[in-house]
Protein backbone atom coordinates (compact mmCIF):
# COMPACT_ATOMS: atom_id res chain seq x y z
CA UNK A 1 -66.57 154.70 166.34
CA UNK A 2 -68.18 152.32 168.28
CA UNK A 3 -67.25 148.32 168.80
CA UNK A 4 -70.10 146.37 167.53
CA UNK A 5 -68.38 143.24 166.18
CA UNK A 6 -70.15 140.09 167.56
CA UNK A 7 -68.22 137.76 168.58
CA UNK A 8 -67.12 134.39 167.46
CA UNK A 9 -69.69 132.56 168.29
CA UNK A 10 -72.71 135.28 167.88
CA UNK A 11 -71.51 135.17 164.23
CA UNK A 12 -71.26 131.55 163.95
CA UNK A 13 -74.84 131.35 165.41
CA UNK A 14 -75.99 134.23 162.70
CA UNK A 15 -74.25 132.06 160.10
CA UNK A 16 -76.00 128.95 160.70
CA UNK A 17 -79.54 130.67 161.27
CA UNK A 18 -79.38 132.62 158.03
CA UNK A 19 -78.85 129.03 156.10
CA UNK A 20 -81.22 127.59 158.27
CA UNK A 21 -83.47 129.83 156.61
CA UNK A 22 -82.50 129.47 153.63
CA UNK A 23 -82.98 125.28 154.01
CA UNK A 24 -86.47 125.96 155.43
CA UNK A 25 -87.14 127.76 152.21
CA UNK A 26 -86.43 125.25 150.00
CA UNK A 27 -88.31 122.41 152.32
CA UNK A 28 -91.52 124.77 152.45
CA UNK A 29 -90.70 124.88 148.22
CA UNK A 30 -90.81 121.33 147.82
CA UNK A 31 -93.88 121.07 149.94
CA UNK A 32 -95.67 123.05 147.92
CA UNK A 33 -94.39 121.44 144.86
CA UNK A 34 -95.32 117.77 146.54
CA UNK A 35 -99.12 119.10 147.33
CA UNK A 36 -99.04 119.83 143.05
CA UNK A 37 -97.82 115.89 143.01
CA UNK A 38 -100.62 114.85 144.94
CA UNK A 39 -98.45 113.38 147.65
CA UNK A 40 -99.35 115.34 150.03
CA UNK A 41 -103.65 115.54 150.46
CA UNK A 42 -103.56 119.50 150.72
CA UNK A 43 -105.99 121.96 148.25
CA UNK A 44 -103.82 123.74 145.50
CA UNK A 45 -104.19 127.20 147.32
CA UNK A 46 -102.00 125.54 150.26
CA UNK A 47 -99.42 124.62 147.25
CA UNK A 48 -98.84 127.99 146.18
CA UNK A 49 -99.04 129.69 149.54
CA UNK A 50 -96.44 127.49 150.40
CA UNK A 51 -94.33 127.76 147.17
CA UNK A 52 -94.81 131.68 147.51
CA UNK A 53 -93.54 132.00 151.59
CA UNK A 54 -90.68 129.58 150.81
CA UNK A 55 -89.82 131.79 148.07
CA UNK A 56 -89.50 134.28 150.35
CA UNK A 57 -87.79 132.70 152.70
CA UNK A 58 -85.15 131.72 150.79
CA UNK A 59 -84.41 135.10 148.94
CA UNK A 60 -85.59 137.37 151.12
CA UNK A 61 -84.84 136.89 154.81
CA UNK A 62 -81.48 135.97 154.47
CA UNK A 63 -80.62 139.35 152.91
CA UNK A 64 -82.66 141.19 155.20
CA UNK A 65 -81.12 139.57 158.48
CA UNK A 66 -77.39 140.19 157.19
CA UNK A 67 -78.02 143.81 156.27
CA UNK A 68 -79.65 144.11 159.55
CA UNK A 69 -76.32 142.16 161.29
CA UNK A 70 -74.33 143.57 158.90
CA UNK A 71 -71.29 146.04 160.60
CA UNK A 72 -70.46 148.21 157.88
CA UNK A 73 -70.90 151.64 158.25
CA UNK A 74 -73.74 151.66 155.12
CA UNK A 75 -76.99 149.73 155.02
């Protein structure tokens, strides 16, 4: 068995970055949905594009950087 445990502050770092993500997400969402609005002067491809990656940024890169942080034995 090997001692991978970050420490305090390495997981206090990974903590805040993961809902940093997640926050980024939702911003990119409500971009795309303000580009829909007309408020922001963007074509309607950039609106889902951007709907679409913050999507993904909120679901999906969160889960993928805590499996890959993640120090139980199965992943």
């Amino acid at each position: 068995m090997h001692d991978d445990t970050p420490t305090d502050a390495e997981a206090r770092n990974r903590f805040m970055l993961i809902n940093a993500m997640r926050i980024a997400g939702v911003v990119m969402i409500l971009a795309g949905i303000a580009v829909f609005n007309e408020a922001l002067p963007l074509p309607d491809w950039a609106g889902w594009v951007l709907i679409v990656l913050g999507m993904v940024e909120t679901f999906v890169t969160p889960t993928l950087l805590s499996r890959m942080w993640s120090t139980n034995e199965k992943r």
